[in-house]
PDB file of N, CA and C in Angstrom:
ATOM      1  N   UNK A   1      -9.585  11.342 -21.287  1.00  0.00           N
ATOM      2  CA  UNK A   1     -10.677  11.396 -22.224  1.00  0.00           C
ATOM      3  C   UNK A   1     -10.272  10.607 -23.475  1.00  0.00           C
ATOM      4  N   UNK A   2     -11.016  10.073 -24.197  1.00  0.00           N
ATOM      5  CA  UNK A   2     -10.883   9.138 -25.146  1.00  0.00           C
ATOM      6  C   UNK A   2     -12.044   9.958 -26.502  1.00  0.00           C
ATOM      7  N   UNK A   3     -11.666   9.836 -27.821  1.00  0.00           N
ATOM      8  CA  UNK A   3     -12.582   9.939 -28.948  1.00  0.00           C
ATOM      9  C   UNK A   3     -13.548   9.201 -29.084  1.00  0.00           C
ATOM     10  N   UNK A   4     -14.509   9.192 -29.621  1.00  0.00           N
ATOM     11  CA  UNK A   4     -15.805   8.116 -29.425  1.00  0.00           C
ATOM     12  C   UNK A   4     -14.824   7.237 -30.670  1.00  0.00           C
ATOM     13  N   UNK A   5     -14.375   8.045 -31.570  1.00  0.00           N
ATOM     14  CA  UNK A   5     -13.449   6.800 -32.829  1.00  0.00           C
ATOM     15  C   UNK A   5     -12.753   5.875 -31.906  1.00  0.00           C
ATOM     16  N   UNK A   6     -11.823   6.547 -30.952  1.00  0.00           N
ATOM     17  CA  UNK A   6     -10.807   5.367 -30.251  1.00  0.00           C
ATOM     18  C   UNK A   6     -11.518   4.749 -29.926  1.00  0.00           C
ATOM     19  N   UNK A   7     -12.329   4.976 -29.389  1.00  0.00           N
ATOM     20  CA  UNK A   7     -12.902   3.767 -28.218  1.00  0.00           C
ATOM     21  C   UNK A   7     -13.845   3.210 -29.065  1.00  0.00           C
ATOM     22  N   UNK A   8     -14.334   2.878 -29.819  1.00  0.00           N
ATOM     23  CA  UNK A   8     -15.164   2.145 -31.396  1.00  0.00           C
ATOM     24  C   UNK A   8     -14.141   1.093 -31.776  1.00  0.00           C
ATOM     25  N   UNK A   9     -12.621   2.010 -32.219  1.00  0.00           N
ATOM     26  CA  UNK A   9     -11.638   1.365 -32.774  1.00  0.00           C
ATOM     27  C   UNK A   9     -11.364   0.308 -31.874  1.00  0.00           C
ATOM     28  N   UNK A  10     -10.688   0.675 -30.600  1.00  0.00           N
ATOM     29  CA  UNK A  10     -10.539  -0.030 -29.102  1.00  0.00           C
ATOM     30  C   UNK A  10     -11.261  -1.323 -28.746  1.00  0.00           C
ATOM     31  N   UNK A  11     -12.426  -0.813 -28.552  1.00  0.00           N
ATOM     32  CA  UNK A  11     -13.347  -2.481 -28.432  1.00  0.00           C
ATOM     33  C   UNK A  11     -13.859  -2.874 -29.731  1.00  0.00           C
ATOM     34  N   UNK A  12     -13.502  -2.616 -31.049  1.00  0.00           N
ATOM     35  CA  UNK A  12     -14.245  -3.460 -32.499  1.00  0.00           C
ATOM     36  C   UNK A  12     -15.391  -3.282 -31.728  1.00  0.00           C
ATOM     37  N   UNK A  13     -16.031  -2.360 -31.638  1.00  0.00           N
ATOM     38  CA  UNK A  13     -17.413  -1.753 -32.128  1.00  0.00           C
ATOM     39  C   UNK A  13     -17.649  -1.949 -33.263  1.00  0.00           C
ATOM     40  N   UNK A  14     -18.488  -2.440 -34.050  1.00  0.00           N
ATOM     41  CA  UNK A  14     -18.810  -2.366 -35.389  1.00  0.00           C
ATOM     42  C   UNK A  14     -20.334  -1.333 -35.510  1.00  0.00           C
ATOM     43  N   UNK A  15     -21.358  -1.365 -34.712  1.00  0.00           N
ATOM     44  CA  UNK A  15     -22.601  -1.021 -35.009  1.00  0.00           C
ATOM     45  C   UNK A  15     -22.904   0.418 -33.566  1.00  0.00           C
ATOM     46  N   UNK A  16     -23.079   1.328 -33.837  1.00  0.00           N
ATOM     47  CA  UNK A  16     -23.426   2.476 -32.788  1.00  0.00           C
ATOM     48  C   UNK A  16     -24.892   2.915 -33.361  1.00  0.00           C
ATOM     49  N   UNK A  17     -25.760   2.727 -32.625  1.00  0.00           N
ATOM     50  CA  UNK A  17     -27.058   3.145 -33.094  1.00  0.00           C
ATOM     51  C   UNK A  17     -27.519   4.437 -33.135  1.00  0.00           C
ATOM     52  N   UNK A  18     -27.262   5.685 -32.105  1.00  0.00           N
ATOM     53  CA  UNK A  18     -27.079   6.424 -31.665  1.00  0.00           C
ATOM     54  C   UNK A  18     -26.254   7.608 -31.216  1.00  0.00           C
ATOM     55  N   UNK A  19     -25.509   8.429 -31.646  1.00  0.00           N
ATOM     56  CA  UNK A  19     -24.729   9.303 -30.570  1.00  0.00           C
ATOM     57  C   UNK A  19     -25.636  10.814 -30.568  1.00  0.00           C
ATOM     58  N   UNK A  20     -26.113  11.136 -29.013  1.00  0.00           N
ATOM     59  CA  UNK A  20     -25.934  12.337 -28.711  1.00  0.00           C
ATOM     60  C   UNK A  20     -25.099  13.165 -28.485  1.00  0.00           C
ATOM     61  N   UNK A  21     -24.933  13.937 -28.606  1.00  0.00           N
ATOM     62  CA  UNK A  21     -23.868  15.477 -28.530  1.00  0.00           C
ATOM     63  C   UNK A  21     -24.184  16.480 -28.117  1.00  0.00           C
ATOM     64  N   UNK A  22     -23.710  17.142 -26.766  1.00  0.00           N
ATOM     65  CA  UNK A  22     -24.187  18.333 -25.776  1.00  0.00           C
ATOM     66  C   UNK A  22     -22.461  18.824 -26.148  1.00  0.00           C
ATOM     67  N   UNK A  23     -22.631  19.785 -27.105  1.00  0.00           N
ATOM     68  CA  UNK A  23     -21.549  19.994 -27.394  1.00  0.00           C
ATOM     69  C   UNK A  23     -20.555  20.897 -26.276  1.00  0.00           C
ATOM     70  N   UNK A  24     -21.900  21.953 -26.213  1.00  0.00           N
ATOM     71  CA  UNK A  24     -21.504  22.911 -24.654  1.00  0.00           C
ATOM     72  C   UNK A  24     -20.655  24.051 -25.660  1.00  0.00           C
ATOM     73  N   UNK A  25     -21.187  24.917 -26.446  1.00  0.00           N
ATOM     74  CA  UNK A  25     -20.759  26.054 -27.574  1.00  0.00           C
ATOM     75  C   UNK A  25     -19.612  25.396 -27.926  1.00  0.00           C
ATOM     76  N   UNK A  26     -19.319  24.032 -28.882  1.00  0.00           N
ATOM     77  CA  UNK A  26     -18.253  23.938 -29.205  1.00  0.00           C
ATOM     78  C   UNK A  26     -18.726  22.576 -30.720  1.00  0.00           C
ATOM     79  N   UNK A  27     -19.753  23.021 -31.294  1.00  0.00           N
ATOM     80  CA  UNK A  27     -20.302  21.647 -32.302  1.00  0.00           C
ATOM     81  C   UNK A  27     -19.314  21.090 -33.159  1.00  0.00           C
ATOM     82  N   UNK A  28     -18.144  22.111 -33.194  1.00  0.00           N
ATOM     83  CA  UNK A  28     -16.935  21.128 -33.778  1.00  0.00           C
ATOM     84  C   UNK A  28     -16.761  20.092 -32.884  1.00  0.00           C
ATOM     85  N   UNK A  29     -16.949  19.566 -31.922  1.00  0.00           N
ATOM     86  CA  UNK A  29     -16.796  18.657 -31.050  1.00  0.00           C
ATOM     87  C   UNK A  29     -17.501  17.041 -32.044  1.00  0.00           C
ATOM     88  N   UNK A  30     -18.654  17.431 -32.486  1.00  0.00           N
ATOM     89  CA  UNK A  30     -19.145  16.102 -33.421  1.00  0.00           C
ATOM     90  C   UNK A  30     -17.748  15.909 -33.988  1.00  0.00           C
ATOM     91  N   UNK A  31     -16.589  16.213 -34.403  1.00  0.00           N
ATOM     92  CA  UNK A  31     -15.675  15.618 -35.184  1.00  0.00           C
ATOM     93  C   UNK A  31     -15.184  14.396 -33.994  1.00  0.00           C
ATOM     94  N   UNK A  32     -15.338  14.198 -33.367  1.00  0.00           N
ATOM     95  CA  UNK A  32     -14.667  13.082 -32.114  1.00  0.00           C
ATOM     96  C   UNK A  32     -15.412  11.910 -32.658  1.00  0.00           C
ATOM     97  N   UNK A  33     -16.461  11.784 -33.718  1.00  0.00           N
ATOM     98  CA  UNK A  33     -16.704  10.699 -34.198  1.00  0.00           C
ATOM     99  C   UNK A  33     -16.768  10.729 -35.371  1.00  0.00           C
ATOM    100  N   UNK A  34     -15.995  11.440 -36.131  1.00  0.00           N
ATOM    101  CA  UNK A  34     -16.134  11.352 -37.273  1.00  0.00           C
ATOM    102  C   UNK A  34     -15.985   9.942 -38.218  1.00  0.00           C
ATOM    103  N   UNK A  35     -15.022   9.358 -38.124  1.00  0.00           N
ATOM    104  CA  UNK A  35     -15.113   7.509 -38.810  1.00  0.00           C
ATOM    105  C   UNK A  35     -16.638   7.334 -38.206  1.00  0.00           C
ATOM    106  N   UNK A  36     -17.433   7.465 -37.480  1.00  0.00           N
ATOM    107  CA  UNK A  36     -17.893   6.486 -36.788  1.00  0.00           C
ATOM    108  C   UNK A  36     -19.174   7.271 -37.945  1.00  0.00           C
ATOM    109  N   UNK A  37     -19.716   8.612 -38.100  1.00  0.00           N
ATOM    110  CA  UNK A  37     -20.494   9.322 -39.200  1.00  0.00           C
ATOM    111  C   UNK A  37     -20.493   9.054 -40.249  1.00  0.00           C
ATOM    112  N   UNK A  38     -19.144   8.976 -40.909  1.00  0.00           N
ATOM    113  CA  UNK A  38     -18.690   8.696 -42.250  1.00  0.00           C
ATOM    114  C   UNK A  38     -18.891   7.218 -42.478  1.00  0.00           C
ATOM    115  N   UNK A  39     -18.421   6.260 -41.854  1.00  0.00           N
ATOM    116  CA  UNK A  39     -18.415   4.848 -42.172  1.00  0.00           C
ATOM    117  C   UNK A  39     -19.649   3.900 -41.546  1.00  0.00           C
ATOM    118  N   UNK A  40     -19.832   4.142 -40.173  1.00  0.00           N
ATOM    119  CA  UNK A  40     -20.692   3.264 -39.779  1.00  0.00           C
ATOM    120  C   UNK A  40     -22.351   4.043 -40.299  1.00  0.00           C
ATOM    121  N   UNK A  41     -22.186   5.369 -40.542  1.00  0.00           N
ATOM    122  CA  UNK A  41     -23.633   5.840 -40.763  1.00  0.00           C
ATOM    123  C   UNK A  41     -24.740   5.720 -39.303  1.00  0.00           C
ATOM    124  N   UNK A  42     -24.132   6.237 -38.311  1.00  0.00           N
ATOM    125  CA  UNK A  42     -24.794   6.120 -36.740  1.00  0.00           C
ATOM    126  C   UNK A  42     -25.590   7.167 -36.902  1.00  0.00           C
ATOM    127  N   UNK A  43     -26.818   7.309 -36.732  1.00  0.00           N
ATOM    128  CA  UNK A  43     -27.956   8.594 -36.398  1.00  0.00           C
ATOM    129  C   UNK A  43     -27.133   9.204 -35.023  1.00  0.00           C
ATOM    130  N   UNK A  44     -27.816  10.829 -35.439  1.00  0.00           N
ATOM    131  CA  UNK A  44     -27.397  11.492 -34.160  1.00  0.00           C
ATOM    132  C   UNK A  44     -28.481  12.878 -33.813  1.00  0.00           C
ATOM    133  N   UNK A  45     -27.974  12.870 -32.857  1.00  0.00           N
ATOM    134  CA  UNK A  45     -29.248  13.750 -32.370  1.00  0.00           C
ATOM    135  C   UNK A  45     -27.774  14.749 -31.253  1.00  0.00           C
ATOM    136  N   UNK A  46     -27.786  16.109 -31.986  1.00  0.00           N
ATOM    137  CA  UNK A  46     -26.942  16.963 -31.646  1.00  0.00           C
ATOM    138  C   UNK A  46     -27.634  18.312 -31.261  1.00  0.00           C
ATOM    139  N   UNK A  47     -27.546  18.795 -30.030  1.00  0.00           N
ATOM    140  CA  UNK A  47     -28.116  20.020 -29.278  1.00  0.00           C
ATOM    141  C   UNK A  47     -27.515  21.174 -29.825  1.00  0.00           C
ATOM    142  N   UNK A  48     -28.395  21.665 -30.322  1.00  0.00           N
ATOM    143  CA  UNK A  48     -27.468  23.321 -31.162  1.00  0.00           C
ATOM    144  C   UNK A  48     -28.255  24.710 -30.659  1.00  0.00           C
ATOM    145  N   UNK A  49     -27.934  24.781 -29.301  1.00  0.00           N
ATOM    146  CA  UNK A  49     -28.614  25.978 -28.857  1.00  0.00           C
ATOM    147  C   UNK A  49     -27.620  27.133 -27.783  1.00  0.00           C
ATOM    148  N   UNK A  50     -26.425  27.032 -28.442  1.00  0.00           N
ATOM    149  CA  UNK A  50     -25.367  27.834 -28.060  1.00  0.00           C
ATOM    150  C   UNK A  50     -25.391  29.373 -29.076  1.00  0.00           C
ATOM    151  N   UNK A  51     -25.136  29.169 -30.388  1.00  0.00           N
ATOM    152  CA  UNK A  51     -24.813  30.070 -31.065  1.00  0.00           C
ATOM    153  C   UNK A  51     -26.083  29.936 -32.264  1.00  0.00           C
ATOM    154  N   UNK A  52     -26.365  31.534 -32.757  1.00  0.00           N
ATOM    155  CA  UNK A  52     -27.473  31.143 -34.110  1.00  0.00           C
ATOM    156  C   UNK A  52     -26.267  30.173 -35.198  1.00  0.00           C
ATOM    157  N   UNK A  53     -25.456  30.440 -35.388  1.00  0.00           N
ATOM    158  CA  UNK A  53     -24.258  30.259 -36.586  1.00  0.00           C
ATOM    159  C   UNK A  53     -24.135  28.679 -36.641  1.00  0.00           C
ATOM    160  N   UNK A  54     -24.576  27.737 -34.977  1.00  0.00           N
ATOM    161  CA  UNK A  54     -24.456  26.470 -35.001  1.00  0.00           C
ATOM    162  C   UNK A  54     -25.082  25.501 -35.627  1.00  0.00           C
ATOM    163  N   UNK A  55     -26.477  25.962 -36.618  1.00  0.00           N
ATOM    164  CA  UNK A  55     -27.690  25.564 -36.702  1.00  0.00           C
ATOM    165  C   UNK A  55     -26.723  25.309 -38.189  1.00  0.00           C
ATOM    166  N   UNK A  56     -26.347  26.225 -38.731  1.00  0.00           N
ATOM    167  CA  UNK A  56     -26.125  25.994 -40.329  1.00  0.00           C
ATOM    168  C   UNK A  56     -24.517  25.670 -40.295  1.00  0.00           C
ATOM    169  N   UNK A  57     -23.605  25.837 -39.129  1.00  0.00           N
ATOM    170  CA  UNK A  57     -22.459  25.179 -39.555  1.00  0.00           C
ATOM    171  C   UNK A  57     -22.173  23.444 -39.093  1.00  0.00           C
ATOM    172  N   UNK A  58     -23.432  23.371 -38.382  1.00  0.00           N
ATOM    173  CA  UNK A  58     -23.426  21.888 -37.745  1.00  0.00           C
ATOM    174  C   UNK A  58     -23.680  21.274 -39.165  1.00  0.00           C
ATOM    175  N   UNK A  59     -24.571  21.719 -39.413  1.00  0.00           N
ATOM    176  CA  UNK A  59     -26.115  21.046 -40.952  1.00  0.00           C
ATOM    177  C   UNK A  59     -24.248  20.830 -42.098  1.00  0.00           C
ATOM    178  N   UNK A  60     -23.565  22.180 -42.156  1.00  0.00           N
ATOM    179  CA  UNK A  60     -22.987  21.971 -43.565  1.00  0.00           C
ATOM    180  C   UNK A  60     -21.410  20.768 -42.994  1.00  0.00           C
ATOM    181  N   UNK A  61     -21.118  20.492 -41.850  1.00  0.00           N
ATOM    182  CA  UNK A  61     -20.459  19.511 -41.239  1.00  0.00           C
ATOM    183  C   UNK A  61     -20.717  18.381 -41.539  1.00  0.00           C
ATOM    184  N   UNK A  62     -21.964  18.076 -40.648  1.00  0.00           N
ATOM    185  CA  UNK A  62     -22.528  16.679 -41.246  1.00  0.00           C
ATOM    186  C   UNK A  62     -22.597  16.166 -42.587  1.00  0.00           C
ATOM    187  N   UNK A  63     -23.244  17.371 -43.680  1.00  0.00           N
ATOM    188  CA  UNK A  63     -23.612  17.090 -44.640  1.00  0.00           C
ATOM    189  C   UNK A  63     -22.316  16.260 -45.192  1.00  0.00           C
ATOM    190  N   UNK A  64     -20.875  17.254 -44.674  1.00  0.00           N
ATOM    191  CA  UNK A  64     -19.989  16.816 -46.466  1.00  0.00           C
ATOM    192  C   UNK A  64     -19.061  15.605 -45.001  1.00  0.00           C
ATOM    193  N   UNK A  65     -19.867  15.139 -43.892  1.00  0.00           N
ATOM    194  CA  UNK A  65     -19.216  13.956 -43.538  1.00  0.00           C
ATOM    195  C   UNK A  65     -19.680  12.883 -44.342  1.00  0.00           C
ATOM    196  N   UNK A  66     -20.686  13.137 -44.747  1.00  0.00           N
ATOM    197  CA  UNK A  66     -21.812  11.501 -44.727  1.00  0.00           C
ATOM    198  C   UNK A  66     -23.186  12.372 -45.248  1.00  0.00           C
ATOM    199  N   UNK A  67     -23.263  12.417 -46.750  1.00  0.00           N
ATOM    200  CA  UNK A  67     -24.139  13.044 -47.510  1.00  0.00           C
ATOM    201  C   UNK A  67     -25.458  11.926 -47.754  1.00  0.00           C
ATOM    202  N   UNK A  68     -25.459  10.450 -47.252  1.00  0.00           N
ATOM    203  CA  UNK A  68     -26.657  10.178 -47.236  1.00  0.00           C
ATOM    204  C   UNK A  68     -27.388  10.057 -45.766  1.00  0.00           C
ATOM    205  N   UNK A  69     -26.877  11.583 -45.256  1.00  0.00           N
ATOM    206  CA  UNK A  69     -28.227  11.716 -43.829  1.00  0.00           C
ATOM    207  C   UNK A  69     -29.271  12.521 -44.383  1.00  0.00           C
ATOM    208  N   UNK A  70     -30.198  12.086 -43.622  1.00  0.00           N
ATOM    209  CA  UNK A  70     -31.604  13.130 -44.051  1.00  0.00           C
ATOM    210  C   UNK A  70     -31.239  13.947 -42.389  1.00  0.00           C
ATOM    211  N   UNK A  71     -31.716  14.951 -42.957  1.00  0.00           N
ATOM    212  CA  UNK A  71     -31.112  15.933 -41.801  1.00  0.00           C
ATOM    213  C   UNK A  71     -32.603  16.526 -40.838  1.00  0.00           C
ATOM    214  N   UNK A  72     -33.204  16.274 -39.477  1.00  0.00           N
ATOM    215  CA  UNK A  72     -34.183  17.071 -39.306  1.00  0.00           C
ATOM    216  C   UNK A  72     -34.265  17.871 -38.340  1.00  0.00           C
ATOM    217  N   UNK A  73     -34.969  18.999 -38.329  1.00  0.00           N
ATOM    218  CA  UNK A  73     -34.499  19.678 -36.519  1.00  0.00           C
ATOM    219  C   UNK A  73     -35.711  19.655 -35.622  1.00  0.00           C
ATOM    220  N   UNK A  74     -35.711  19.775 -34.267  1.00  0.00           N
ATOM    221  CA  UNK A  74     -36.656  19.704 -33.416  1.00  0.00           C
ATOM    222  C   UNK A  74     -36.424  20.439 -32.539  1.00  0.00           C
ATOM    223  N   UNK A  75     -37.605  20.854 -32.041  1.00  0.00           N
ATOM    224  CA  UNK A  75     -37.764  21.816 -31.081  1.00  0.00           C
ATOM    225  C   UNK A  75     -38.721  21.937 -30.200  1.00  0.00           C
ATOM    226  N   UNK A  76     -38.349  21.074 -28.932  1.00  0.00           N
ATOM    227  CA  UNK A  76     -39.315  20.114 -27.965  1.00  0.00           C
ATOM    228  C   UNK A  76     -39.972  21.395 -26.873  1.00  0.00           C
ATOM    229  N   UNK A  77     -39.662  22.457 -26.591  1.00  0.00           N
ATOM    230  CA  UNK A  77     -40.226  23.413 -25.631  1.00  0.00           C
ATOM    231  C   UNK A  77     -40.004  24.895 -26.043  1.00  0.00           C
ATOM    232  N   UNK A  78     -41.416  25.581 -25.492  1.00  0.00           N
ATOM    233  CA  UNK A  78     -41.106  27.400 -25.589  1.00  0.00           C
ATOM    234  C   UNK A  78     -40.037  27.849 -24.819  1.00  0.00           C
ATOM    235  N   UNK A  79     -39.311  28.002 -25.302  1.00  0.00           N
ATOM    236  CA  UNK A  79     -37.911  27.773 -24.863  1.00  0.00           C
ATOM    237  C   UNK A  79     -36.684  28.097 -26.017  1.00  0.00           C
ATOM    238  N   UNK A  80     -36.004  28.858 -25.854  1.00  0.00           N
ATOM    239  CA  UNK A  80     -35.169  28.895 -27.417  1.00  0.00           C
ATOM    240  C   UNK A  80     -34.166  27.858 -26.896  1.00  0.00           C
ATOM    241  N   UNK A  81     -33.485  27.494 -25.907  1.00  0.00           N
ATOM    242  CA  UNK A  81     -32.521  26.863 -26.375  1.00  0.00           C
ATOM    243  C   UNK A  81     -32.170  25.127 -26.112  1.00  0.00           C
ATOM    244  N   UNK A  82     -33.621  24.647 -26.946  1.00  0.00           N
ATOM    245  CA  UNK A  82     -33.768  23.453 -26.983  1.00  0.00           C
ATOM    246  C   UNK A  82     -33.815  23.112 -28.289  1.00  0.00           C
ATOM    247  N   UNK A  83     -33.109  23.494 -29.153  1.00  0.00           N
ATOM    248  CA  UNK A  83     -33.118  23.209 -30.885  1.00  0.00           C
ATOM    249  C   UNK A  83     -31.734  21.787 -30.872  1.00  0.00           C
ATOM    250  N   UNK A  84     -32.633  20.929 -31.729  1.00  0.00           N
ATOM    251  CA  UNK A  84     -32.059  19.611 -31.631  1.00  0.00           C
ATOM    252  C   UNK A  84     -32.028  19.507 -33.729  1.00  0.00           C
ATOM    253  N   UNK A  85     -30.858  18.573 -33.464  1.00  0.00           N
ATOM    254  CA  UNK A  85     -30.524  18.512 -35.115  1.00  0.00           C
ATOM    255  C   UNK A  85     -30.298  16.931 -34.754  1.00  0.00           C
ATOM    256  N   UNK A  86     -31.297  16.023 -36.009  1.00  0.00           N
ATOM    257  CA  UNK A  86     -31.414  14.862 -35.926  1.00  0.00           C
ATOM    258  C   UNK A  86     -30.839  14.404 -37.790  1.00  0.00           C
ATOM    259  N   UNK A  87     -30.432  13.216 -37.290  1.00  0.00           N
ATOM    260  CA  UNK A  87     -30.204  12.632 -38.694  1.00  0.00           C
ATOM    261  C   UNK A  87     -30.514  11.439 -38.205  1.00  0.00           C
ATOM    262  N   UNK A  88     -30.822  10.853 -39.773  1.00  0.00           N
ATOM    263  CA  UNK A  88     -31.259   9.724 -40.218  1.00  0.00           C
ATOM    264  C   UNK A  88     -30.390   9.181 -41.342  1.00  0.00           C
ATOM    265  N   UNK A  89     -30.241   7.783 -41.908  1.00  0.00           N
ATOM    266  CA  UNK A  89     -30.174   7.078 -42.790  1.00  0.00           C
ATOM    267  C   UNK A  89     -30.988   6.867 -44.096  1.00  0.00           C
ATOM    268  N   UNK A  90     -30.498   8.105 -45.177  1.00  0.00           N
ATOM    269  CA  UNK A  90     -31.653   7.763 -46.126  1.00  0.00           C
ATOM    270  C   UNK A  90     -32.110   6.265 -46.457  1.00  0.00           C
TER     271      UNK A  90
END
């Protein structure tokens, strides 16, 4: 297994448009890209439907990675555990 950083670092990736994250009850897992949050500013769209506690410790993660995301959540079906946490690029 490789970090999404190594492998960015690895091939000079410069631009990631995207990362999803199925963390699987583990949203500390978004840290596997952390350079890539902090510096490149990549939107992400992260599944937080493991734990209630994931919703606000994902949100305060992101925030103090890379404080200019606009942060939004979604919730595509009657269904509880389809809660999606999106960021953007102010």
């Amino acid at each position: 297994m490789i970090l999404v950083d190594e492998f960015c670092n690895y091939t000079r990736l410069r631009k990631v448009d995207i990362i999803k994250f199925d963390s699987e009850d583990d949203e500390k897992g978004v840290m596997v890209a952390k350079e890539i949050i902090t510096d490149l500013k990549t939107d992400l769209s992260i599944y937080l439907y493991h734990k209630e506690t994931h919703l606000w410790d994902t949100f305060l993660m992101i925030s103090s990675l890379n404080s200019t995301y606009e942060i939004y959540l979604g919730h595509h079906i009657n269904y509880p555990y389809e809660t999606i946490l999106y960021t953007s690029i102010k």
